[in-house]
Protein backbone atom coordinates (compact mmCIF):
# COMPACT_ATOMS: atom_id res chain seq x y z
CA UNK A 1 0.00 0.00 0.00
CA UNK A 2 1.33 3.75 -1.16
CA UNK A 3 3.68 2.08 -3.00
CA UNK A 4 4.48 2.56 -7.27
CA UNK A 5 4.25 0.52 -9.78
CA UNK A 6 6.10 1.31 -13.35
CA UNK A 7 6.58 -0.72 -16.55
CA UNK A 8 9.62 -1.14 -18.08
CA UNK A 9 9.59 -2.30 -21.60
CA UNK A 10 12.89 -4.73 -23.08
CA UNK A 11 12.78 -2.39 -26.01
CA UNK A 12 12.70 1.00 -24.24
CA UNK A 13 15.43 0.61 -21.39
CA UNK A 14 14.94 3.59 -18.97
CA UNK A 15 11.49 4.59 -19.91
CA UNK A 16 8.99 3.41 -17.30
CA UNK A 17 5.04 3.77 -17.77
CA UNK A 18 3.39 4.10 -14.32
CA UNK A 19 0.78 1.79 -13.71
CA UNK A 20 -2.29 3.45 -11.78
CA UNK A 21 -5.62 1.54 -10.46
CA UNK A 22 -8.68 2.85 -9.40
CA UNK A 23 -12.40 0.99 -8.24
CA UNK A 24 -12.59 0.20 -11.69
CA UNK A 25 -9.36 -1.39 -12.02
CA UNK A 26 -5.97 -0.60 -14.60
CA UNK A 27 -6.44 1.42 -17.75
CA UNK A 28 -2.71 0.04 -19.43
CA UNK A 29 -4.78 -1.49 -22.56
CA UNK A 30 -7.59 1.50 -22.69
CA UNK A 31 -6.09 3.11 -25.67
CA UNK A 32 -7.29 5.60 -27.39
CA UNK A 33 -8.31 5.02 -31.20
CA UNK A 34 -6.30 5.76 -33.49
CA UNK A 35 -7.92 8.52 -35.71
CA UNK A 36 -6.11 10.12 -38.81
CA UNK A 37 -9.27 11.86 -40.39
CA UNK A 38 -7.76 15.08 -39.89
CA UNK A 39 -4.44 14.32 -41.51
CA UNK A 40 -5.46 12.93 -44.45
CA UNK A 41 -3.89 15.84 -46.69
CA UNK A 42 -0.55 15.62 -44.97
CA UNK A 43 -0.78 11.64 -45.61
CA UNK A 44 -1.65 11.69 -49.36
CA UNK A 45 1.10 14.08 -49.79
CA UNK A 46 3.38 11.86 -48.60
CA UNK A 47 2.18 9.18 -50.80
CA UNK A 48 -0.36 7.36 -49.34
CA UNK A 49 -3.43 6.56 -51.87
CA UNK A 50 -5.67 4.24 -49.80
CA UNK A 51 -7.20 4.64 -46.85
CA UNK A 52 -8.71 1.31 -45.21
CA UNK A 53 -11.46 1.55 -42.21
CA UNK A 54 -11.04 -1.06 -39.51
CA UNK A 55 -14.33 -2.79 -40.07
CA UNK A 56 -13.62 -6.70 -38.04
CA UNK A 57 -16.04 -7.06 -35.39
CA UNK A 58 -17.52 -4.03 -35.87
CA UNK A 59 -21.76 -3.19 -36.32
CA UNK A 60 -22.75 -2.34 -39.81
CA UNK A 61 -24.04 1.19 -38.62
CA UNK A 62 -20.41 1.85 -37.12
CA UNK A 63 -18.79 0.49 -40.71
CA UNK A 64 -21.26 2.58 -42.37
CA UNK A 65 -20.77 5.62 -40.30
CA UNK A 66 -17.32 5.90 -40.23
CA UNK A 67 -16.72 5.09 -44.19
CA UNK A 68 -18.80 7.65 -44.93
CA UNK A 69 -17.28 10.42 -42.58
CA UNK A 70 -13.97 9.93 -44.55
CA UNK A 71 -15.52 9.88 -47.85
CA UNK A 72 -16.90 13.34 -47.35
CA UNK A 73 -13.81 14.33 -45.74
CA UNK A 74 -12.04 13.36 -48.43
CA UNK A 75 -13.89 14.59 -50.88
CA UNK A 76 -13.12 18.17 -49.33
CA UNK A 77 -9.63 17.24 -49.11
CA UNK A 78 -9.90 16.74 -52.74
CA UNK A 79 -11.83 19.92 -53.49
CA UNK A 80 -9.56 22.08 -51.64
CA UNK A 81 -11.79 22.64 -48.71
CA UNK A 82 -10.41 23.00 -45.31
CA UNK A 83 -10.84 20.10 -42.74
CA UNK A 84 -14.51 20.30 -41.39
CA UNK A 85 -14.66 18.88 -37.71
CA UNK A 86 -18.14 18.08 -38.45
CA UNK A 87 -16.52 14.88 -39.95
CA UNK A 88 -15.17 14.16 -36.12
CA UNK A 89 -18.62 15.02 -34.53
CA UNK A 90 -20.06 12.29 -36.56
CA UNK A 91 -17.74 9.72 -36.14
CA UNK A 92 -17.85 10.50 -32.20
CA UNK A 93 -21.92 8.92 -32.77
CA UNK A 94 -20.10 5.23 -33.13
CA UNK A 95 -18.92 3.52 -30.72
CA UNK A 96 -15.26 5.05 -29.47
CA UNK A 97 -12.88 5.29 -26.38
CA UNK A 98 -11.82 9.35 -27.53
CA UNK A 99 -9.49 9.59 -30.50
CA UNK A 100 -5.81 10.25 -31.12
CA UNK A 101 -2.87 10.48 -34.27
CA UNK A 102 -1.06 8.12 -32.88
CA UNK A 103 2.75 8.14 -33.44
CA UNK A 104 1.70 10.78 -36.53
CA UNK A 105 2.74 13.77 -34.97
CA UNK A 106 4.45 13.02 -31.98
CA UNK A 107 5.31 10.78 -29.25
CA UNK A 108 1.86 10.41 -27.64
CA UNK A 109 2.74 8.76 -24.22
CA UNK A 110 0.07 9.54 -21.28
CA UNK A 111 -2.35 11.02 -23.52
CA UNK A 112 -2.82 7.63 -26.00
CA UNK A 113 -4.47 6.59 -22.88
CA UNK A 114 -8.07 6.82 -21.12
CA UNK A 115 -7.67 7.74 -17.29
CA UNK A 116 -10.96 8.82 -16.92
CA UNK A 117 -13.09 5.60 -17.65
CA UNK A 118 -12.90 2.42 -18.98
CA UNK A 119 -16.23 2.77 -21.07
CA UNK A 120 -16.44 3.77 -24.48
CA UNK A 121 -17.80 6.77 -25.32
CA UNK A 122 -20.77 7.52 -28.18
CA UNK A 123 -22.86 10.18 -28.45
CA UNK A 124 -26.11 8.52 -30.38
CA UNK A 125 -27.55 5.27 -30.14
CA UNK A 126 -28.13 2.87 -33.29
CA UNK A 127 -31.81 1.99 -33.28
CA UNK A 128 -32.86 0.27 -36.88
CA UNK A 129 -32.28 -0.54 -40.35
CA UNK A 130 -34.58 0.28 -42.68
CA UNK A 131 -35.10 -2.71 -44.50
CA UNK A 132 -38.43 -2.21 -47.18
CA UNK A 133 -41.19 0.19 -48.14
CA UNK A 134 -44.45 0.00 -48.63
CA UNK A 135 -47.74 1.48 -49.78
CA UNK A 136 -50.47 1.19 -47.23
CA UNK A 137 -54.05 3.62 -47.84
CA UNK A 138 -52.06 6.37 -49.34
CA UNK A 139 -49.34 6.36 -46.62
CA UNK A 140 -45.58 5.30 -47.40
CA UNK A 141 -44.20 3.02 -44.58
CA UNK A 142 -40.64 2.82 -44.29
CA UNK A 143 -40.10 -1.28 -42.53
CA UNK A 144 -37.49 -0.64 -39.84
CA UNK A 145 -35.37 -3.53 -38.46
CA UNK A 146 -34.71 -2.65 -34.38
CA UNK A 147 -32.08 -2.94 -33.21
CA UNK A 148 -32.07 -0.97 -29.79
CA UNK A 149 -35.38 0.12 -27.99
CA UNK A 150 -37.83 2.69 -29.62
CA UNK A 151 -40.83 4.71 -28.52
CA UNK A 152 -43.09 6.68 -30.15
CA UNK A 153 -42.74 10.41 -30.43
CA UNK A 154 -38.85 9.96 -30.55
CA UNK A 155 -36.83 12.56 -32.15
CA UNK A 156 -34.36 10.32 -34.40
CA UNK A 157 -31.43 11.26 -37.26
CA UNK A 158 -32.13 9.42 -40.44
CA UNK A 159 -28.70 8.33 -42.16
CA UNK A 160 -28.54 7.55 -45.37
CA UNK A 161 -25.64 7.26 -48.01
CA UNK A 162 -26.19 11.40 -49.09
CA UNK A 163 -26.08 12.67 -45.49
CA UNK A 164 -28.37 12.69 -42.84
CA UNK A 165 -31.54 14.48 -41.08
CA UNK A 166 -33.83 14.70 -37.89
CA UNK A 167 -37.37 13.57 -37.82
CA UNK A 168 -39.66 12.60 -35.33
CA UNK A 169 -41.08 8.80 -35.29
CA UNK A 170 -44.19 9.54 -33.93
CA UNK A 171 -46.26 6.30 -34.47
CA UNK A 172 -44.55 2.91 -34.39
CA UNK A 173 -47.20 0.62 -36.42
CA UNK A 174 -46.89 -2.79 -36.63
CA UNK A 175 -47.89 -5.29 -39.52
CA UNK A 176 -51.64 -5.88 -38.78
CA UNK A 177 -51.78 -2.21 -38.08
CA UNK A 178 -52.12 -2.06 -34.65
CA UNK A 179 -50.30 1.02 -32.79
CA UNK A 180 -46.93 0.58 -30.30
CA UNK A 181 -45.89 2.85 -27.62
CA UNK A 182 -42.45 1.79 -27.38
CA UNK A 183 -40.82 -1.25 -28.85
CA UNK A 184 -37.45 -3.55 -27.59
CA UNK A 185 -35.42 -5.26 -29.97
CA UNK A 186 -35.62 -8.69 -30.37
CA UNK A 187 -35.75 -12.13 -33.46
CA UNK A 188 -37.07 -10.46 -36.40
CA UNK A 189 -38.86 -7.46 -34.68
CA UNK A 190 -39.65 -5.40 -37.00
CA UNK A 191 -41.80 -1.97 -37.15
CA UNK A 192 -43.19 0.31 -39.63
CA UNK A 193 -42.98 4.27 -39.18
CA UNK A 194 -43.67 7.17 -41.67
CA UNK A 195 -40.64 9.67 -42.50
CA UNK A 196 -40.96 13.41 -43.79
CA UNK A 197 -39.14 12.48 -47.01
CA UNK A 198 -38.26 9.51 -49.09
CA UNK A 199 -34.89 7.76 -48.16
CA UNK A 200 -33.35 4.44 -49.41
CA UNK A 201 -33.55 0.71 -48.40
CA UNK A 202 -30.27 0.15 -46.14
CA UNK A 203 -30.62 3.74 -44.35
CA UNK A 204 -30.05 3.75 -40.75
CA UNK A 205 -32.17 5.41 -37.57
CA UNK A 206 -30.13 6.64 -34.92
CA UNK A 207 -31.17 8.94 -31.82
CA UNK A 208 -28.97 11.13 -29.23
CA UNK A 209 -27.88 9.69 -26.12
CA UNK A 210 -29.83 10.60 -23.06
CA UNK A 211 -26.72 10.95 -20.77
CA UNK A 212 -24.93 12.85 -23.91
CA UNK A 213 -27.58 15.86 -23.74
């Protein structure tokens, strides 16, 4: 007890890492992700012409999310534009434990690491895929596949492959018509809801974070 703890790597005589526990335990392996979406001029210019997005184990809305974030950010880097940090706000709605450039710009030492908590942190919640549409008595229904729970009169962000906007899902309907107040996700649940505007089969639902507001 009062005692400390360091690390000494073979590799890296004379360098020691000091190890520090909480209630929650050691945060040695709670690394930050690695991140490079703002560097992405400096890293074509110095040859690089791929970019690949770490996609193993990962959701499809994360996949989805974060491929398109660099698409548009390179698509500025290609038009000239400066970096928009919009393109970090949006990948901060997947799933993430804070980002960082790695070895990119410098030796990153205490702050590659997450002291504060070993939880990741996201600001929106994935709730559905939609998966069909339909016609039904002069109404189009957009067939969402849940994935997290939903209740009626949530505000949600529609994401689809040409950006993304907020409507409110204000009657969850199911297949024989009757009316939901809230639904959980579970095999094959599946719900229908109106939208404002027409979007594409494959487009994801995703809502803010209570705890993030």
């Amino acid at each position: 007890p009062g005692s400390d703890y360091y690390l000494d790597e073979a590799k890296r005589p004379g360098e020691y890492f000091k190890m520090e526990e909480d209630e929650h335990g050691t945060y040695i392996m709670n690394s930050k992700d690695l991140c490079l979406i703002e560097y992405l001029k400096e890293l074509r210019d110095a040859g690089v012409c791929s970019f690949k997005v770490e996609g193993r184990n990962k959701t499809i809305y994360y996949v989805a999310t974060v491929a398109g974030a660099y698409k548009r950010a390179i698509d500025d880097m290609e038009a000239g534009r400066r970096f928009n940090r919009s393109h970090l706000v949006e990948l901060a709605k997947t799933s993430n434990r804070g980002f960082m450039p790695g070895f990119l710009t410098h030796t990153p030492r205490e702050s590659a690491q997450e002291y504060e908590k070993s939880l990741t942190y996201q600001t929106h919640e994935f709730i559905g895929v939609i998966r069909d549409c339909i016609e039904k008595s002069g109404r189009t229904l957009y067939d969402v596949e849940i994935k997290s729970k939903l209740e009626a009169h949530t505000r949600c962000e529609i994401l689809t492959p040409d950006g993304s906007f907020e409507a409110e899902i204000t009657e969850l309907e199911q297949a024989d018509g009757q009316t939901l107040t809230v639904i959980n996700p579970g095999k094959n649940e599946h719900i229908f809801i109106e939208l404002p505007r027409a979007v594409p089969i494959g487009s994801f639902l995703r809502k803010e974070r209570a705890n993030h507001r």
